[in-house]
Each structure stands twice: as C-alpha cells, then as structure tokens.
Protein backbone atom coordinates (compact mmCIF):
# COMPACT_ATOMS: atom_id res chain seq x y z
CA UNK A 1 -27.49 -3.08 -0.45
CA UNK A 2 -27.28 0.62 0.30
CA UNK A 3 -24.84 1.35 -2.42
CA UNK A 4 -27.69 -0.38 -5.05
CA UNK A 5 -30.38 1.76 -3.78
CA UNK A 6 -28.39 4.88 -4.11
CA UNK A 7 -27.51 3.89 -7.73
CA UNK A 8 -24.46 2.91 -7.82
CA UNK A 9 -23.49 0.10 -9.98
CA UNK A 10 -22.27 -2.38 -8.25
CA UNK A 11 -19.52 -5.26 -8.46
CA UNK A 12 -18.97 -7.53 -5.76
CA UNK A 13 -15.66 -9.68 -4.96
CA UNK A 14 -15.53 -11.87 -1.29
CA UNK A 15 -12.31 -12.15 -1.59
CA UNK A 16 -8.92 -10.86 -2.41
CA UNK A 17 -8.56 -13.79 -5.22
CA UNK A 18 -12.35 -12.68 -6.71
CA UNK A 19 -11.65 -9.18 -6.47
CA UNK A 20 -7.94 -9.31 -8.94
CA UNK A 21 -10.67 -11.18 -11.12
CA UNK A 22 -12.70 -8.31 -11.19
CA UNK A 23 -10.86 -5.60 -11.41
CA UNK A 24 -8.92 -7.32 -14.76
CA UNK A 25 -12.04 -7.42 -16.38
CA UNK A 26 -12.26 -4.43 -19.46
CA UNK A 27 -14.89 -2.36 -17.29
CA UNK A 28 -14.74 1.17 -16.01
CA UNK A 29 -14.43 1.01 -12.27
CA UNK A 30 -14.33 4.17 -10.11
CA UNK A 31 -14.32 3.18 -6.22
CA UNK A 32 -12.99 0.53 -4.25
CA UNK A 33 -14.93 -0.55 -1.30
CA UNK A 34 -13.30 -2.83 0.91
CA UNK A 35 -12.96 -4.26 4.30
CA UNK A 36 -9.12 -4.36 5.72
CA UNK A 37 -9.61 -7.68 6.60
CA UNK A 38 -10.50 -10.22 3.61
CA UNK A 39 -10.37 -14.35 4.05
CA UNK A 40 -7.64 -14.73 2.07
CA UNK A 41 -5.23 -11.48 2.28
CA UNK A 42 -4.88 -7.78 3.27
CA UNK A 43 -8.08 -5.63 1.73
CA UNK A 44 -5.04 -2.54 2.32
CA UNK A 45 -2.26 -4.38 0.46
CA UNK A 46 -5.27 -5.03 -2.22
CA UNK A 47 -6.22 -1.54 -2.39
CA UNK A 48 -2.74 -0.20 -2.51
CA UNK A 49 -1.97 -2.80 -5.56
CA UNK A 50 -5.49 -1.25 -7.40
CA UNK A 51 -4.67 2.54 -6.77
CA UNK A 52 -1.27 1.81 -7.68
CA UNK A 53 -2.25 0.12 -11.19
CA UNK A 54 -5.39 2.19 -12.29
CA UNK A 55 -4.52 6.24 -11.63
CA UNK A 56 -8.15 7.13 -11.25
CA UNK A 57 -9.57 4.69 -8.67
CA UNK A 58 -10.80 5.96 -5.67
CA UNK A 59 -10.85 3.57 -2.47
CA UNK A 60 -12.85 3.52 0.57
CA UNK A 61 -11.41 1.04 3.67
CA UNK A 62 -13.40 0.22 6.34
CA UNK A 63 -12.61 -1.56 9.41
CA UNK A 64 -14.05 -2.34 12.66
CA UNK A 65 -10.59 -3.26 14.11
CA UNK A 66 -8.71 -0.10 15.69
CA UNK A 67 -5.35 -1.18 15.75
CA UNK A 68 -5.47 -1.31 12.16
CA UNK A 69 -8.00 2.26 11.92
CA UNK A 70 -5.16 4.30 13.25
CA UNK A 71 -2.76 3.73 11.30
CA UNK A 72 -4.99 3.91 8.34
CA UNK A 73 -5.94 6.88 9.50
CA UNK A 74 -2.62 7.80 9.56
CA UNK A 75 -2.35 7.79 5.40
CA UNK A 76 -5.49 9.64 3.82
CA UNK A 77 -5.12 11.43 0.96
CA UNK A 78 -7.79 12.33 -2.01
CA UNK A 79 -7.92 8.96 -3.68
CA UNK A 80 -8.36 7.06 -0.06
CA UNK A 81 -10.60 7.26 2.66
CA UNK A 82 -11.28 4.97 6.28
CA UNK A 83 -14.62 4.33 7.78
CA UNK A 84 -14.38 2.70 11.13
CA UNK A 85 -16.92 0.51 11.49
CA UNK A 86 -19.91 0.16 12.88
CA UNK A 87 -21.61 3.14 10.75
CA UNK A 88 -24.63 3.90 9.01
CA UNK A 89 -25.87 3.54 6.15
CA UNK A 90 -25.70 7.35 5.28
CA UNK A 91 -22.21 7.50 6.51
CA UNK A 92 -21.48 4.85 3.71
CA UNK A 93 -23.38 6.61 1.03
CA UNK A 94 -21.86 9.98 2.24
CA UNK A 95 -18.02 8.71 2.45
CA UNK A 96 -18.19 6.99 -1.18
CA UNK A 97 -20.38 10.16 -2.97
CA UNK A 98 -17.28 12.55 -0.67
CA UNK A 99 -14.46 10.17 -2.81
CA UNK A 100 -16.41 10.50 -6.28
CA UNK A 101 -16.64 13.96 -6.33
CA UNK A 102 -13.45 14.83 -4.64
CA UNK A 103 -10.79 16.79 -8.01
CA UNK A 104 -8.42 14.49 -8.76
CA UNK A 105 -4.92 14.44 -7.55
C-alpha cells in the first residue's frame, strides 16, 4: 500500500497474536503501525508492550473510534503518535516519515 510505494519496508501482522510473532523475529524494526482496535486484543496495550520492550521503536495508532482518539490523544510523546481516521494517504506517509525523523527521547 502507500507505505510500499513510499519505500518503506514493510511487515504486516492482522492480528495481535501475528504481530508478537513478528516483532520476536531477529529483524530491525523501527515503526509500529497499528489500528487501536485488532480482532483479538488492544492494538494500544500491544503497542505499549513493543515500546516498552524495544527502546527505539516508534509507534503510530490510528483509530476511527473517538472515544478511544481522545484519550490517546491525551498521551503523545516523541516515540507515539494518533491518526484519527479517515485520512489520506499523505497524512499517513507524513505522520510515519514525522515519527522516523523525530531525535530520540
């Protein structure tokens, strides 16, 4: 999708379950993209459990659901960022290339 055609290699994960799979595997991985709501769990609780774990990682959350957007909103710092949804495609390219180059904490 629009994260391909901007060049960013990409790893996907449907699922809470698929995405602990992926992130144990020995690879470098820099953002977190991830819906609030997943099939089987909290895409938040997820992200908090990566950032917590790998020091570096960056996450965007996105969510179409407001009651949940505000009180993300509520907690951004430089390694986290919301997108309410519906957006664009450029606001997706332009939040994730706004985490990557933010200085670390």
């Amino acid at each position: 999708g629009v994260l391909r055609k901007a060049g960013y290699t990409v790893t996907e994960a449907g699922d809470v379950a698929a995405g602990v799979r992926a992130a144990a595997e020995p690879r470098s991985l820099h953002l977190l993209v991830s819906d609030v709501v997943l099939p089987d769990g909290s895409g938040a609780d997820f992200t908090e459990r990566l950032l917590a774990a790998r020091p570096t990682l960056r996450a965007l959350l996105m969510s179409g659901h407001t009651d949940r957007a505000d009180t993300l909103r509520r907690a951004p710092g430089p390694r986290r960022r919301f997108l309410q949804k519906p957006f664009a495609p450029a606001d997706l390219a332009a939040a994730v290339r706004a985490l990557l180059d933010a200085p670390p904490e």
